[in-house]
Each structure stands twice: as C-alpha cells, then as structure tokens.
Protein backbone atom coordinates (compact mmCIF):
# COMPACT_ATOMS: atom_id res chain seq x y z
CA UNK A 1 -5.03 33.69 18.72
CA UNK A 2 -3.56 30.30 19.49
CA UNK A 3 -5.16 28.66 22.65
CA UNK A 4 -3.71 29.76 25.89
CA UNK A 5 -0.09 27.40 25.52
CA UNK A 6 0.90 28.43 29.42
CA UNK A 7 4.66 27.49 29.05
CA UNK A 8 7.22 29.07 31.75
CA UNK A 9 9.07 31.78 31.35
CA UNK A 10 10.06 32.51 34.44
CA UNK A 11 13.86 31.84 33.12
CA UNK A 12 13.74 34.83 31.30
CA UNK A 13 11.88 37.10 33.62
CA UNK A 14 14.80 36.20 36.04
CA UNK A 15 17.57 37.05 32.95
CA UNK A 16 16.07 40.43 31.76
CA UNK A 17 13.88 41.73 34.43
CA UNK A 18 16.40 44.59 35.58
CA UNK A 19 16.31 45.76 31.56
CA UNK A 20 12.81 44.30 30.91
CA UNK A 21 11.58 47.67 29.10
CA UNK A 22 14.41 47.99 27.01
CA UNK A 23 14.01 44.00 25.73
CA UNK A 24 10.12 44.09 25.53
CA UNK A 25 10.58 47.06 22.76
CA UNK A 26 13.68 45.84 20.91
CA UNK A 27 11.83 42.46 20.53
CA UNK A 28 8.69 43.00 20.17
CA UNK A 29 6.58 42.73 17.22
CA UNK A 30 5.61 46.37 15.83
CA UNK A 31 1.87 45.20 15.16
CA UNK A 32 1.28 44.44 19.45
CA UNK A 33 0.76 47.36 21.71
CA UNK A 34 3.76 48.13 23.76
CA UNK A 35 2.11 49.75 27.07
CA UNK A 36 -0.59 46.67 27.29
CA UNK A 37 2.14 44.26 26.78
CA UNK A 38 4.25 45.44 29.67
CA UNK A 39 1.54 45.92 31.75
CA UNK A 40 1.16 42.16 31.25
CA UNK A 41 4.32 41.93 31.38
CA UNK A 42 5.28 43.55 34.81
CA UNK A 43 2.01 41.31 36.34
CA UNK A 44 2.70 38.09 34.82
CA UNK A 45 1.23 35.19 37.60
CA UNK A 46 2.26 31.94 37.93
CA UNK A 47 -0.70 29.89 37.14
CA UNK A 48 0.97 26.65 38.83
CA UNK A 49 4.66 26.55 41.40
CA UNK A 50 7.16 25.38 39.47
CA UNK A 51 8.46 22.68 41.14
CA UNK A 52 11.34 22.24 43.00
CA UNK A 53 14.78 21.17 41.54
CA UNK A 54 16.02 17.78 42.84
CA UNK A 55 19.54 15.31 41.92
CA UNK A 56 17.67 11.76 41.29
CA UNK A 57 18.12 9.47 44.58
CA UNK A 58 19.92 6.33 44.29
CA UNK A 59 18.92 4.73 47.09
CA UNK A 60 15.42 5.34 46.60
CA UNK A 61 15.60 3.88 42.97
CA UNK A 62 17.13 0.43 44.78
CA UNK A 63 14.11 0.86 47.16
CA UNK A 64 11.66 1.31 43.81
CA UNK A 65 12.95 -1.89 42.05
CA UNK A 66 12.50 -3.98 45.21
CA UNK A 67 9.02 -2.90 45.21
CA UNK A 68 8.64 -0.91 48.34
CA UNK A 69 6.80 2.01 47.15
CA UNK A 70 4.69 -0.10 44.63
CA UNK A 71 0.91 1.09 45.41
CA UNK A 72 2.21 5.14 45.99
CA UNK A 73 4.07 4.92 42.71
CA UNK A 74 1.02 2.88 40.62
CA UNK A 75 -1.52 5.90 42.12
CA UNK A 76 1.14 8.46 40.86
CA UNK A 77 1.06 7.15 37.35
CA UNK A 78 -2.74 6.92 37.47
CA UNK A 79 -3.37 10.50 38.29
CA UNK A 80 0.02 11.46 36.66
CA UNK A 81 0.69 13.74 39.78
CA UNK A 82 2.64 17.23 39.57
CA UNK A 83 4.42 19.16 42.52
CA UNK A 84 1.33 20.71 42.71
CA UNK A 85 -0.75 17.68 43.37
CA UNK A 86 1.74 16.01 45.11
CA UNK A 87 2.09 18.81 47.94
CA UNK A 88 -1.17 18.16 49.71
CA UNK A 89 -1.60 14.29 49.62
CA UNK A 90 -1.98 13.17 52.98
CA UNK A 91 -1.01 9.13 52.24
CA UNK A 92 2.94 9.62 50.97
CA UNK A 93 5.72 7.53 51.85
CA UNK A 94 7.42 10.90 53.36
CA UNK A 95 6.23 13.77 55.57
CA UNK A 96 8.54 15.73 53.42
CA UNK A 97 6.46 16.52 50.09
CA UNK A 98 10.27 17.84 48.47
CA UNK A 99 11.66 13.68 49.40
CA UNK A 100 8.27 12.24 48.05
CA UNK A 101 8.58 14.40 44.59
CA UNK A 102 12.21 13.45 44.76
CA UNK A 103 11.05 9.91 44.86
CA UNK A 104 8.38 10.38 41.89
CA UNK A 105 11.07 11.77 39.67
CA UNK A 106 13.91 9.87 40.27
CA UNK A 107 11.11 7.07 39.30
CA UNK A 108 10.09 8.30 36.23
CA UNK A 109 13.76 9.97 35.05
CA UNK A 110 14.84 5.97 34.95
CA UNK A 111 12.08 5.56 32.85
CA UNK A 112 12.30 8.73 30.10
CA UNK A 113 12.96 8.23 26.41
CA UNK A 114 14.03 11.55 24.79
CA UNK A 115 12.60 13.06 21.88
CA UNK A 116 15.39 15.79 20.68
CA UNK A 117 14.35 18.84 18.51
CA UNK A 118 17.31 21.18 17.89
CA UNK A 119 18.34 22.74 21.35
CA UNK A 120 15.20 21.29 23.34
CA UNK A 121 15.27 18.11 24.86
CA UNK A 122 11.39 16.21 25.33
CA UNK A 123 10.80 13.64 27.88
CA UNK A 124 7.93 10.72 27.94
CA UNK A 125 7.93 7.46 29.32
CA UNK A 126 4.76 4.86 28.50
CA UNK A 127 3.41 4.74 32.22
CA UNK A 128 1.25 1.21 32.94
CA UNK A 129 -1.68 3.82 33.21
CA UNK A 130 -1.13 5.22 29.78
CA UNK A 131 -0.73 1.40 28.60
CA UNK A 132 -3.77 -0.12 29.98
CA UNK A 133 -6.05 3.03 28.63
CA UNK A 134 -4.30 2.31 25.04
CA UNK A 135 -4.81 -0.70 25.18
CA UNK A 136 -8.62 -1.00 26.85
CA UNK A 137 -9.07 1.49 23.81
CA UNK A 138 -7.89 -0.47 21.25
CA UNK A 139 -9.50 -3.59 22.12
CA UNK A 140 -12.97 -2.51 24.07
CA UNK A 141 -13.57 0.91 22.07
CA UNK A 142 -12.42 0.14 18.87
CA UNK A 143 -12.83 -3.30 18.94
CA UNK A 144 -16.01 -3.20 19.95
CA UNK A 145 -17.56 -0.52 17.57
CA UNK A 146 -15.72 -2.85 14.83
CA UNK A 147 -17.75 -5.73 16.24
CA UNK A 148 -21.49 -4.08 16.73
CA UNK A 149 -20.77 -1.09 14.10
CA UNK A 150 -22.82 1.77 13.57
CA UNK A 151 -25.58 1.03 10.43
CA UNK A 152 -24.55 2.97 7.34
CA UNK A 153 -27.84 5.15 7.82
CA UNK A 154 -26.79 6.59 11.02
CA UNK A 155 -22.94 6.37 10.46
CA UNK A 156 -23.53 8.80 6.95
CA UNK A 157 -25.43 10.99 9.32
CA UNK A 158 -22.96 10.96 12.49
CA UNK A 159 -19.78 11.50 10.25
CA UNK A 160 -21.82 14.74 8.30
CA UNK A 161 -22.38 16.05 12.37
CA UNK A 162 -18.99 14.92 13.70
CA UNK A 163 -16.94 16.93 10.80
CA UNK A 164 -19.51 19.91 11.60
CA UNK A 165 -18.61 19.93 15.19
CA UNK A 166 -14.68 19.22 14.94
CA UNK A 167 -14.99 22.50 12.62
CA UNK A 168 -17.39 24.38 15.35
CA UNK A 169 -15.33 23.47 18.33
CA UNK A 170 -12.32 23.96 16.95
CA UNK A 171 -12.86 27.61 15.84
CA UNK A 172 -14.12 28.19 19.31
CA UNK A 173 -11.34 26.67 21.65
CA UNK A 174 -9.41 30.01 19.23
CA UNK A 175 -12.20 32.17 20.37
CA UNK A 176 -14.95 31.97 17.60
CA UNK A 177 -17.85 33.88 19.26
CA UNK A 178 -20.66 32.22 16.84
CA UNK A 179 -22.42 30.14 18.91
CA UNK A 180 -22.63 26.37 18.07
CA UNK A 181 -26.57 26.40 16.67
CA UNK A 182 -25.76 29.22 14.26
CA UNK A 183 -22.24 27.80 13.18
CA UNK A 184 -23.86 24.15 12.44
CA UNK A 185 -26.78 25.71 10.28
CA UNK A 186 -24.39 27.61 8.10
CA UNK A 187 -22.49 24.59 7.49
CA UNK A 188 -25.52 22.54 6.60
CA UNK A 189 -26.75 25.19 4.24
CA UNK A 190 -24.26 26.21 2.62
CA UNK A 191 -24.22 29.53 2.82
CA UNK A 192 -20.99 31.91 2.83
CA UNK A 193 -19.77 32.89 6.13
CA UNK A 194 -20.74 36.22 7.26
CA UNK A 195 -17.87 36.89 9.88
CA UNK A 196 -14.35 36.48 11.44
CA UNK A 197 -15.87 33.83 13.71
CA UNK A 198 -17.84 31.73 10.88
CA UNK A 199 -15.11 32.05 8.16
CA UNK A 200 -12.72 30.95 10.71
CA UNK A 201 -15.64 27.47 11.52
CA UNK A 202 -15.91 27.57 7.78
CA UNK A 203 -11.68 26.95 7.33
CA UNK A 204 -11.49 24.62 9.79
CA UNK A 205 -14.30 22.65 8.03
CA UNK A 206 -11.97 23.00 4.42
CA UNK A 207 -8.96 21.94 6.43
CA UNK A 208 -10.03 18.74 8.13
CA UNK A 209 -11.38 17.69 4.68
CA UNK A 210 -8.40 18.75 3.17
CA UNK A 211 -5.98 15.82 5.39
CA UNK A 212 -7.39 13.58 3.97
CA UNK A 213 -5.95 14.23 0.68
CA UNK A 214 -2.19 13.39 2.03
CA UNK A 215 -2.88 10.57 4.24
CA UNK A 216 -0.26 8.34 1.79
CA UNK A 217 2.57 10.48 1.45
CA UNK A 218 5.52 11.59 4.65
CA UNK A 219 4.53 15.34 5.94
CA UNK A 220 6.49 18.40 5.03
CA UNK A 221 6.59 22.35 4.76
CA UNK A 222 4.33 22.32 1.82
CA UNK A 223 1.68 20.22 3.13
CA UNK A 224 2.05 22.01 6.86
CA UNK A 225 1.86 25.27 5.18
CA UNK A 226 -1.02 24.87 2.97
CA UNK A 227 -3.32 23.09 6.01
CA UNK A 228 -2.30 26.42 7.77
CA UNK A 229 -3.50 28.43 4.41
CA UNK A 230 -6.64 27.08 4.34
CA UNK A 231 -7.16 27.29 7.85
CA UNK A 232 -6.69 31.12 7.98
CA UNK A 233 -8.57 31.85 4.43
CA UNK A 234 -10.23 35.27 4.68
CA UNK A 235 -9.50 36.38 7.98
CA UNK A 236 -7.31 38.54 9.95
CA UNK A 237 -4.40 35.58 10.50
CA UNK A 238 -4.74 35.41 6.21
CA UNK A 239 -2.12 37.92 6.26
CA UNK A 240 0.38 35.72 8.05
CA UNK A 241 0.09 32.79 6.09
CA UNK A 242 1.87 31.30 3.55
CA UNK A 243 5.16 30.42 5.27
CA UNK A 244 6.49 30.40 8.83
CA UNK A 245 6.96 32.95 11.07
CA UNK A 246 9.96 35.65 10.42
CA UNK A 247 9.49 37.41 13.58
CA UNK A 248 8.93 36.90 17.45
CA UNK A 249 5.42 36.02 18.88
CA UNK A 250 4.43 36.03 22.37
CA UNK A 251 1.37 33.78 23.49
CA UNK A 252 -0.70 35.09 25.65
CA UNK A 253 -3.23 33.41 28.75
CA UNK A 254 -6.77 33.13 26.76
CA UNK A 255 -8.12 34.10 30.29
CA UNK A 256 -6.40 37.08 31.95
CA UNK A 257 -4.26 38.17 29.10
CA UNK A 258 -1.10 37.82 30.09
CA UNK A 259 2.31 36.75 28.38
CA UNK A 260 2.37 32.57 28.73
CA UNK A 261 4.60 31.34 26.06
CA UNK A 262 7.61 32.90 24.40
CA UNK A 263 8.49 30.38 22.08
CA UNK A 264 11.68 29.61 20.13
CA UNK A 265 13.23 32.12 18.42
CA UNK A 266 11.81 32.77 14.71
CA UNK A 267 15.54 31.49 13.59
CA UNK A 268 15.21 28.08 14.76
CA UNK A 269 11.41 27.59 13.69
CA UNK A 270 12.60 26.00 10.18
CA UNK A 271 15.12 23.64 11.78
CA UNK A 272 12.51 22.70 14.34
CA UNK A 273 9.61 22.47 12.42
CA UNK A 274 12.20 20.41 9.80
CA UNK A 275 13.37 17.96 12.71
CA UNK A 276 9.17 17.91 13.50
CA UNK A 277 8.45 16.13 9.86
CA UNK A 278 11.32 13.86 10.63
CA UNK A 279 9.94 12.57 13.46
CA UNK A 280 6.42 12.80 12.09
CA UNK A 281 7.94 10.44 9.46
CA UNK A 282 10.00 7.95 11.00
CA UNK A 283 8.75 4.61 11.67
CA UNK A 284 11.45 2.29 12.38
CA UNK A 285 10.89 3.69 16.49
CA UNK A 286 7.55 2.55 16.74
CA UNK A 287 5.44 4.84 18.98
CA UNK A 288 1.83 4.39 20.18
CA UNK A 289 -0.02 6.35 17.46
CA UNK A 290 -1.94 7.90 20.03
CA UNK A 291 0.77 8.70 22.29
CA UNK A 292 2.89 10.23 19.04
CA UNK A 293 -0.45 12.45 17.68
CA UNK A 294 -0.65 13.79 21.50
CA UNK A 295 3.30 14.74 21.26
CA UNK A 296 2.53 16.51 17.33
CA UNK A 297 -0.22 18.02 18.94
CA UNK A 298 1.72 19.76 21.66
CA UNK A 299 5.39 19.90 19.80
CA UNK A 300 2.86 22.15 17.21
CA UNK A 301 1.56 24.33 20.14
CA UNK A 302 5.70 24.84 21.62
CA UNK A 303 7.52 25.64 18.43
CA UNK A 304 4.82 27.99 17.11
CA UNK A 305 6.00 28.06 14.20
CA UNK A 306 3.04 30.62 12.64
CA UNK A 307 2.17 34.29 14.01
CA UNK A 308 -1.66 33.16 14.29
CA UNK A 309 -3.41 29.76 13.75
CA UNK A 310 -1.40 27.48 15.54
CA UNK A 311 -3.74 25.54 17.56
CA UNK A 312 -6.40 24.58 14.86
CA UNK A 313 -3.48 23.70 12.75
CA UNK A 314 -1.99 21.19 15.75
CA UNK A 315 -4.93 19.80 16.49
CA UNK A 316 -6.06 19.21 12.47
CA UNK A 317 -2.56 17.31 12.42
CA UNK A 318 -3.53 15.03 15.61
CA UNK A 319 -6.08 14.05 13.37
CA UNK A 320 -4.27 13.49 10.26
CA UNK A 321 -2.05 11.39 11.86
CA UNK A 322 -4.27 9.07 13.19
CA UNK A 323 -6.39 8.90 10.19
CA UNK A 324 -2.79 7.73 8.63
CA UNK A 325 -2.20 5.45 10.90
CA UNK A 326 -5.46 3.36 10.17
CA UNK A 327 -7.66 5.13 13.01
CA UNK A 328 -10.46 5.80 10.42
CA UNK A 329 -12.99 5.89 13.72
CA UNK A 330 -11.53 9.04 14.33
CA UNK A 331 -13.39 11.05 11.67
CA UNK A 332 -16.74 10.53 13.95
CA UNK A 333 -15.71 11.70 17.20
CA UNK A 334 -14.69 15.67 17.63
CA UNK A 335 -11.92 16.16 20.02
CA UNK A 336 -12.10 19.93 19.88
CA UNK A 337 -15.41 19.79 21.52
CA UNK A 338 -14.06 17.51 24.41
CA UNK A 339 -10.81 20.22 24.70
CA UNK A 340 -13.68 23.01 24.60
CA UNK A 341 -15.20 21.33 27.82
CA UNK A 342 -12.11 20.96 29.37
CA UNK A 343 -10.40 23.68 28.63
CA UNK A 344 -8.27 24.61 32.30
CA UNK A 345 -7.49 21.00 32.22
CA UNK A 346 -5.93 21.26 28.23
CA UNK A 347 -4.21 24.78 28.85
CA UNK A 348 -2.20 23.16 32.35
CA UNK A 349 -1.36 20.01 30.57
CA UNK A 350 0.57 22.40 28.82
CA UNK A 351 1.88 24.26 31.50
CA UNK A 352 2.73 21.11 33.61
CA UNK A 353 4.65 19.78 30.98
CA UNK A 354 6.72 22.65 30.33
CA UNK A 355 7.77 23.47 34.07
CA UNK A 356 8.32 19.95 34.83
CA UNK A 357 11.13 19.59 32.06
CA UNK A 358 9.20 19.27 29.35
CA UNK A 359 7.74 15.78 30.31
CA UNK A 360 5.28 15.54 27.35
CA UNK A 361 3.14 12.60 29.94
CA UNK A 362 0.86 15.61 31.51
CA UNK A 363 0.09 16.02 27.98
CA UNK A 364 0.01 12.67 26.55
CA UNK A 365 -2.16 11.30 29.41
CA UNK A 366 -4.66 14.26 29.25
CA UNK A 367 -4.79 13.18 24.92
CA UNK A 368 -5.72 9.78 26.14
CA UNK A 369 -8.37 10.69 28.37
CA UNK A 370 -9.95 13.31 25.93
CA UNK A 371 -10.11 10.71 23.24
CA UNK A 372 -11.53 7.88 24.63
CA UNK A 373 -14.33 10.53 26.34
CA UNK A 374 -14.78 11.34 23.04
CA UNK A 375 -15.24 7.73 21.52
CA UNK A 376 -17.43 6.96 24.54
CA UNK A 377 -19.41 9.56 22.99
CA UNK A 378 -19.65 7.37 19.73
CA UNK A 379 -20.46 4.25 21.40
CA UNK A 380 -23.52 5.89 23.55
CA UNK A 381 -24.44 7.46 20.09
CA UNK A 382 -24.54 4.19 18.56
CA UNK A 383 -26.25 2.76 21.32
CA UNK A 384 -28.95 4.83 21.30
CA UNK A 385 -29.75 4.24 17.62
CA UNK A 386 -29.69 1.15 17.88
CA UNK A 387 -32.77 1.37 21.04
CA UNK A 388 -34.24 3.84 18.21
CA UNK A 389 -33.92 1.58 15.76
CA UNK A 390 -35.68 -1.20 17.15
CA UNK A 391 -38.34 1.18 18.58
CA UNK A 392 -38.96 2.09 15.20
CA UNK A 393 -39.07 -1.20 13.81
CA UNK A 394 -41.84 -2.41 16.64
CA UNK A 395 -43.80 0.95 15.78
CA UNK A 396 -43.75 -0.28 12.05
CA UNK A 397 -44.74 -3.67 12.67
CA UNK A 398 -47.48 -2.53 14.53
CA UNK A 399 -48.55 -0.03 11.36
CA UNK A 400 -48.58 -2.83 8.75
CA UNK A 401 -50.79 -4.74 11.01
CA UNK A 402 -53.30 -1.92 10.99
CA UNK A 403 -53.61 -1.40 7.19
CA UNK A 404 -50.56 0.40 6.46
CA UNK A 405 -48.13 -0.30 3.34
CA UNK A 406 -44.26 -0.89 4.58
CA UNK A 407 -43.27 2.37 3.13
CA UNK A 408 -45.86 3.99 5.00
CA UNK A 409 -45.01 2.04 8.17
CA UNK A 410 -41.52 2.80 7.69
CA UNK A 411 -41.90 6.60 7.46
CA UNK A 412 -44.05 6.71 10.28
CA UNK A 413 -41.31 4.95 12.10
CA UNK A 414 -38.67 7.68 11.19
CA UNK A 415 -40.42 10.23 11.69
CA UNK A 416 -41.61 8.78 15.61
CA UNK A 417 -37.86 8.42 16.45
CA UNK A 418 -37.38 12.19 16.79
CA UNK A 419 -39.70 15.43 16.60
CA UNK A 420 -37.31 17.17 14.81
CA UNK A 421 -37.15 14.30 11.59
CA UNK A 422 -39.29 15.17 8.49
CA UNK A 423 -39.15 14.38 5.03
CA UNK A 424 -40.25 15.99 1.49
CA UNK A 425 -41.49 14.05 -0.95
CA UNK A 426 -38.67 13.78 -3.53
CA UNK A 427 -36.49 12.09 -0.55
CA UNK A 428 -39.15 9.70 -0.05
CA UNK A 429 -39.44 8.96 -3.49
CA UNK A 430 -35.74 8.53 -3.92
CA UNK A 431 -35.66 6.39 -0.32
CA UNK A 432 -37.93 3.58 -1.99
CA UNK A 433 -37.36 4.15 -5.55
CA UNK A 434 -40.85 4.71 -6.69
CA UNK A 435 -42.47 7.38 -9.06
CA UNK A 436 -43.53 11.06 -7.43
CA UNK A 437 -47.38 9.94 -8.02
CA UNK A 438 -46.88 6.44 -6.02
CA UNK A 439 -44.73 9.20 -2.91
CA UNK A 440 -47.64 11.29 -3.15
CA UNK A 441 -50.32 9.04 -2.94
CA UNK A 442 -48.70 7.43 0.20
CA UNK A 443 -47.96 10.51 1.69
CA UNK A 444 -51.62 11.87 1.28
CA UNK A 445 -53.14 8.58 2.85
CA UNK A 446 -51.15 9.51 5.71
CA UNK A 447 -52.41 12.88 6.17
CA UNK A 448 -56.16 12.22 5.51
CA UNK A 449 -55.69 9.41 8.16
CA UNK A 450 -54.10 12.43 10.62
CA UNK A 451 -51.06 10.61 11.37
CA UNK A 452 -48.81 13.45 9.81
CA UNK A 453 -48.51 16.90 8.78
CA UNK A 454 -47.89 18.78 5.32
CA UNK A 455 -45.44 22.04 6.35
CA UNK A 456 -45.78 24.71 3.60
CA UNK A 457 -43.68 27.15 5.05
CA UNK A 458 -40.59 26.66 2.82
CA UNK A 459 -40.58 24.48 -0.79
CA UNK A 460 -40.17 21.92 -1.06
CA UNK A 461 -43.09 21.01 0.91
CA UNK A 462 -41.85 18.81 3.91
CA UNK A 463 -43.97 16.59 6.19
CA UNK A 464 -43.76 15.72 9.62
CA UNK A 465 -45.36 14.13 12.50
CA UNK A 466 -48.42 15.18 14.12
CA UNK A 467 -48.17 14.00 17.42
CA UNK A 468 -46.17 10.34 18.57
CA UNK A 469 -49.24 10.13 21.11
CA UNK A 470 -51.59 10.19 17.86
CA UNK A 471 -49.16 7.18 16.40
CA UNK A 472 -49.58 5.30 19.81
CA UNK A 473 -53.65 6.16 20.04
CA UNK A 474 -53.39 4.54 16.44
CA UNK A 475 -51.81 0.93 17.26
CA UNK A 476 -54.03 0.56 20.34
C-alpha cells in the first residue's frame, strides 16, 4: 500500500457522519472489508489539530514590511512552524498563540504563488530558508563533489550500491518485510525474487533504471503508466496496473490503520494527472528543480491516481526529474533510505501540508532537508575513500620496498582497506592485464609468504587477507 499520505478529512466526516454507514458501503471498493473499514472509520484520530481559521491582518502585514517582527518571522521560516509548533513557543510576539499564527499566515499568504490542478488550489512560497539550503547545495554539495570528485573506482562501485539501496528502501517505506542484507544479495546475484517483498525490491530496481530511458522527451500517461507497470510486475498491485484508477481508494495510516487520505474522485484523476504532465513540462515558469521534484513527489502521493503503487512511483519520478534537469549526482545518493529513517517526519509533512491549505512548504522544506542528508552521505563516502585510498597507497609503498612487485603491493593494499575485499584470480588478471600464469604466480608468492589466504569454499577460488596485523608485522 502507498505510504501513510495523512491528508484531512475531517470535511467529510463533518458532511456524512449522520449517514456515514450508508456512504462507506455505496462507495466503497468491493475488494476492502466493510466492518474493518468502519471500525476505522468510526475511530479515525487526528494525528495533528488542524489549525485554526484566520482573515489575513492588515495591520500586521504594515508592521511585517517595516521590519518589526523580523527575527520571529526568519525563525518561523527556518523551522517552517505549524499551529502545532507554534502553540507552545514561549518567545512570540503575542501571548495569544491564535494572533501569532494569524501573524505567520498573513506573512506567508502575501508571499504564496499558486499551483492550480483542476478544482484544488496548491500554495508555496520560496522562504529565505528554503533559498539559502538550495543554494548552499548547489554551490558547497554539488560544487564541491564536482571539484574533489569521487575516483571512477569507487564511483562504479557507489552508483552499483546506491541503485541497490534506492530499490531496497524504497520497497520498504511500502512495507517490504525482506530485510536490507537479504534484499542487497539478491540483487547482486542475480537471482529471481522469491516473494511479494523481493519482487516488489526487484521492480523498483527495473523502474529506476527504466527513467533513464525518457530523460529527453516531456512526461505523459504512457510513460507514467508504464514506470507504474514495471513497478508492480508480479505482485498483488500487478492486477491494477496498466491504466489509472476507475474506482475510489481510501489511504490508510501505515501505523494504526486507519482511513488518512480520501483522494480525488476516480473522475477527475485523468484531468489531474493530465494538468500534472503540464506542469511537469512547462518551463517558461522557472522553478527550483528541487523545489518542483518535492511538489511531483507529493502532487503524485494527493491525486493517487493508481489503486496500489503510488508512492514508489512518486518518488521514482522525484528522481527522474532531477536526473532531467542535469542533477546526474542524484543517481548515488538513495532518498528512500533517508524517508525510511524519517518516516513520522515524511508522513506529517504530508499531513501539515494538507490541513494548512495545502501549503506544499512543509513538504518542500522536509525534500530539501532529506536530500542534502542524503548527499552529505556521498561526500562522507567520498571522504572516506579518499583516507582509504591514501592508506592503501602508503601500505603499498611500504610493500615494494620490502621485495614486493607493484601488482602485488597493490593487491595487498586492496585487500588491507576492508576485511570483507577479496579477489579471484581472473579479476586480477583482468585488473593488470597479464596472462592467468603471470596472476597465479603472483598470487602464490603471496600465500607462501603468509600474507593472504586461498578460500576454496565456492569456485572460482577467491583470496583474501590473512590478517592486516600480519601486513603491518611485515613492513616493520
């Protein structure tokens, strides 16, 4: 089931709670159970208080643009505060938490640009928080992996694991129960999936390869379709692929159960999803692509427009679109596993957004932090090579002055970096482009010396090291 999209509908518990029994089985899809779903129904809990309504303040707009309420305003933006939030802070310009939320949005409603699909109106405005974090990403993240890159040895090797855990974490924000270890050796080796949860790791894996093959050409029903084909391949949600929804769906909390999200009704799904592409497309209004893949990401994840497979299908288009958009880093960080960590934050920047008139900024600013986590990620991972790397080199330096040749030296740098690195003799053969006799000659110097170890437990043959303190004994 999609992720937990906790959107309000407390609208229409108001409208139809005196008949609720009578709506709940005239609407409701034939394949969902009818007693749990009004159980969930009759219990359904707020997860946040929807705030309270409010007529934007004149004279507290005059008192914004002369600057009074400056720092409150800048720490507001920062933390991106909802009624919530806002009830409890101590240092407010009011006592009244009601005048100071009047204050925040009569600040921010001067600010909104609309996004309009069909019936539903979308607000976002680009906050100086939001701005700086673009920007200190573009310039310090990006700029500075561009500057001191990852080495095409480790970047090969980071871009195979990055793919591997997009597809992983992915599956398991859904629910996957396969646990990451498992998932990641089935991937490596190829073999076929042997459940619901793996096929479903195995799809994702298709799909996110399968973006890249329309990075060039404007989005549409075909293309949105087919990603959502592939996505649900072989499992349960197969059955509901092939084109968008023709019935209602009801979202439900990935915690508790309970009915979250009613989205639009089946009807509207092709104008919406239509009106989507458009915007997907359009680039005479230039937005952020960061700030638009965050809005595609949730706009996905409101209009629903498929039964099952919604989420992985959202969040394979955030990445699509920023691959298309010349964000080619992107394919070695894995956002799924940051949402996967932060998962209460991910399902109320949903819910915030929804309750507070669908002001897509609780979303957007949650995108932004979640990405540039995940980049951080990629610049610690290339930092630490690089310390490997030059360990490596010093331990190989030290080996040719004892005797060693520099493929020897070199191996036995490798293979100190990490306990887990070993290599077979073909791949060292290949690695220095010399004949299997010259490999195995090395590689049985090595052995008779005791610096590493043959491994017959699977063929080919593979060879590892003995001990790093028998490398370090060695060069002393």
């Amino acid at each position: 089931m999609y992720l937990c999209v906790l959107l309000n509908i407390q609208t229409l518990c108001q409208s139809i709670y005196c008949n609720r029994d009578i709506y709940i089985k005239n609407n409701l899809r034939n394949d969902v159970n009818f007693v749990n779903f009004k159980r969930q129904f009759n219990n359904v809990g707020m997860k946040l208080e929807k705030p309270p309504f409010i007529e934007i303040n004149i004279d507290y707009l005059k008192r914004v643009w002369k600057g009074d309420f400056d720092d409150f305003l800048s720490k507001a933006d920062e933390g991106y505060y909802y009624w919530d939030d806002l009830k409890y802070k101590k240092v407010t310009p009011f006592e009244d938490p009601v005048k100071n939320w009047t204050l925040i949005k009569s600040y921010r409603s001067s600010k909104y640009e609309n996004i309009v699909l069909g019936k539903y109106k979308f607000n976002y405005f680009l906050s100086s928080y939001i701005s700086k974090n673009l920007h200190d990403f573009d310039s310090k993240l990006l700029g500075g992996l561009q500057k001191n890159p990852i080495l095409s040895s480790d970047r090969d090797e980071f871009l195979r694991n990055s793919l591997l855990e997009e597809a992983v974490a992915s599956s398991q924000v859904e629910g996957a129960a396969t646990t990451t270890k498992v998932a990641r050796e089935m991937l490596k080796s190829g073999r076929s999936p042997r459940n619901e949860s793996e096929q479903m790791i195995f799809n994702n894996l298709r799909a996110i390869q399968y973006i890249n093959e329309f990075l060039d050409i404007p989005i549409d029903f075909k293309l949105i379709i087919e990603l959502h084909k592939r996505m649900t391949a072989n499992t349960e949600a197969e059955k509901y692929s092939g084109n968008f929804r023709t019935s209602e769906v009801y979202v439900t909390d990935h915690l508790d159960g309970e009915v979250a999200h009613i989205p639009p009704h089946w009807e509207e799904v092709e104008l919406l999803m239509q009106q989507l592409c458009d915007f997907i497309n359009d680039d005479q209004h230039f937005i952020h692509p960061i700030v638009k893949a965050s809005m595609i990401h949730f706009l996905i994840g409101f209009i629903h427009p498929f039964i099952d497979g919604n989420g992985r299908t959202s969040r394979a288009l955030f990445y699509w679109y920023l691959l298309k958009k010349g964000y080619v880093l992107v394919k070695n960080i894995s956002i799924s596993r940051v949402i996967l960590e932060s998962r209460t934050q991910y399902d109320k920047a949903f819910l915030k957004t929804e309750y507070d008139d669908n002001d897509l900024n609780y979303f957007i600013s949650y995108s932004v932090k979640n990405i540039k986590v995940a980049f951080e990620k990629l610049v610690k991972y290339r930092d630490r090579k690089s310390e490997e790397r030059k360990q490596a080199n010093t331990i190989s330096y030290e080996l040719l002055s004892r005797g060693l040749n520099k493929r020897q030296a070199d191996l036995i740098g490798y293979l100190y970096l990490k306990d887990k690195n070993t290599i077979t003799l073909n791949s060292y053969a290949r690695e220095h482009q010399i004949v299997r006799q010259t490999a195995s000659k090395d590689i049985n110097e090595l052995i008779k010396m005791g610096l590493i170890s043959e491994s017959k437990s699977s063929k080919p043959y593979s060879y590892f090291l003995s001990d790093s303190k028998v490398i370090e004994n060695f060069i002393r």
